[in-house]
Protein backbone atom coordinates (compact mmCIF):
# COMPACT_ATOMS: atom_id res chain seq x y z
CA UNK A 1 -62.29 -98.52 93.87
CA UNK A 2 -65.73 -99.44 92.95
CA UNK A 3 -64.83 -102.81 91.12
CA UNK A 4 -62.08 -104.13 93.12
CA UNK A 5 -60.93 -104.77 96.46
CA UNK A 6 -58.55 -102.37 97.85
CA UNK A 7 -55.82 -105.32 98.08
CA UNK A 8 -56.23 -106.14 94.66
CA UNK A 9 -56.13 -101.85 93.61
CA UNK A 10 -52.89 -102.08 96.04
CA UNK A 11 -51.89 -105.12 94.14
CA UNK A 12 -52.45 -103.12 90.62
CA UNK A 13 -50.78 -100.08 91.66
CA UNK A 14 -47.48 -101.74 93.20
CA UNK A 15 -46.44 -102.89 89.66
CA UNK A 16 -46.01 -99.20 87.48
CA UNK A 17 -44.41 -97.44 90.66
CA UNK A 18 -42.08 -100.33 91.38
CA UNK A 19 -41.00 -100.25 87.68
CA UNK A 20 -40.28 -96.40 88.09
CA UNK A 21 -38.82 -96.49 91.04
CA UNK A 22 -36.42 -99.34 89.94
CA UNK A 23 -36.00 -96.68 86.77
CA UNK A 24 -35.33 -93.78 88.35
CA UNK A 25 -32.86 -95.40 90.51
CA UNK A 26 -30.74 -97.12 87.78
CA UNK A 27 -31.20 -93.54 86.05
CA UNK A 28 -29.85 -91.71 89.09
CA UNK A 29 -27.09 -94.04 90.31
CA UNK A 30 -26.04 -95.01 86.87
CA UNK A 31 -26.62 -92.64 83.74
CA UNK A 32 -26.07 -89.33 85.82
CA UNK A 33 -23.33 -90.09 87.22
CA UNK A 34 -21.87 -90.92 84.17
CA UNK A 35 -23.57 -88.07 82.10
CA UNK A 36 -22.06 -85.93 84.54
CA UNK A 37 -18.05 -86.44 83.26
CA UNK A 38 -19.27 -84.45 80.56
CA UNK A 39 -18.83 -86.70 77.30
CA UNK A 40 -21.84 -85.38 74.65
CA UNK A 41 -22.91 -88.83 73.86
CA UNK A 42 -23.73 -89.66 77.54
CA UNK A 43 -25.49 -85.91 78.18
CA UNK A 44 -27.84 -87.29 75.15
CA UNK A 45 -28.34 -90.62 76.66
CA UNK A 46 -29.55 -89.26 80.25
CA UNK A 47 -31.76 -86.40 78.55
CA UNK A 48 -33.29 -89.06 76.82
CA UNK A 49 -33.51 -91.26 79.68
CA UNK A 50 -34.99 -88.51 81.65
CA UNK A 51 -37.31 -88.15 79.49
CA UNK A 52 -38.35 -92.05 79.41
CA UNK A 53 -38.60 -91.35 83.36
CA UNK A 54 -40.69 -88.36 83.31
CA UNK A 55 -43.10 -90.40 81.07
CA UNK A 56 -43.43 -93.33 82.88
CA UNK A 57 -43.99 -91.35 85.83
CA UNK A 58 -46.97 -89.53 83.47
CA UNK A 59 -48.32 -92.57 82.88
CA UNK A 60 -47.92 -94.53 86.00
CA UNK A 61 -49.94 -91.18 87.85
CA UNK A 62 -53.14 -91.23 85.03
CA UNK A 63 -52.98 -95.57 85.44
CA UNK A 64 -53.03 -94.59 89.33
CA UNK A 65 -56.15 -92.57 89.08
CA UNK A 66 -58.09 -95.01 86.94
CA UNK A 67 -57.49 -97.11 89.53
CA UNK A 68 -58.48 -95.30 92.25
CA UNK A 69 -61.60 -94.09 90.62
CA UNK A 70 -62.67 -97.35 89.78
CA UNK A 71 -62.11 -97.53 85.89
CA UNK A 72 -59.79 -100.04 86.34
CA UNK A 73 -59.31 -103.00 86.82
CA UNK A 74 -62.58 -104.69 86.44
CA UNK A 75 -63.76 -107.87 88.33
């Protein structure tokens, strides 16, 4: 955090893990559940889903280390 203060890094960093963690828990209190009663439809819907998680999650972990390292943000 060469660039920025560490409130403002906290700041930056709150806004991709919210949005996952908002994700994930829609995904896990909403698709599963559903996915789970077996219909092939909703199985494809919560893979897919799952996989939009495990991405954001990807990205919101390499965003997370620019951060930290000081690549981002600048100012």
């Amino acid at each position: 955090m060469h660039n920025a203060s560490p409130r403002r890094a906290a700041v930056v960093l709150l806004a991709p893990w919210a949005f996952v963690a908002v994700f994930g828990g829609l995904w896990l209190g909403v698709v599963v559940p559903r996915a789970l009663e077996g219909q092939p439809a909703l199985v494809c819907v919560a893979l897919l889903a799952g996989l939009a998680l495990a991405c954001f999650v990807a990205a919101a972990v390499t965003f997370s280390r620019d951060v930290l390292t000081g690549r981002w943000p600048r100012g």
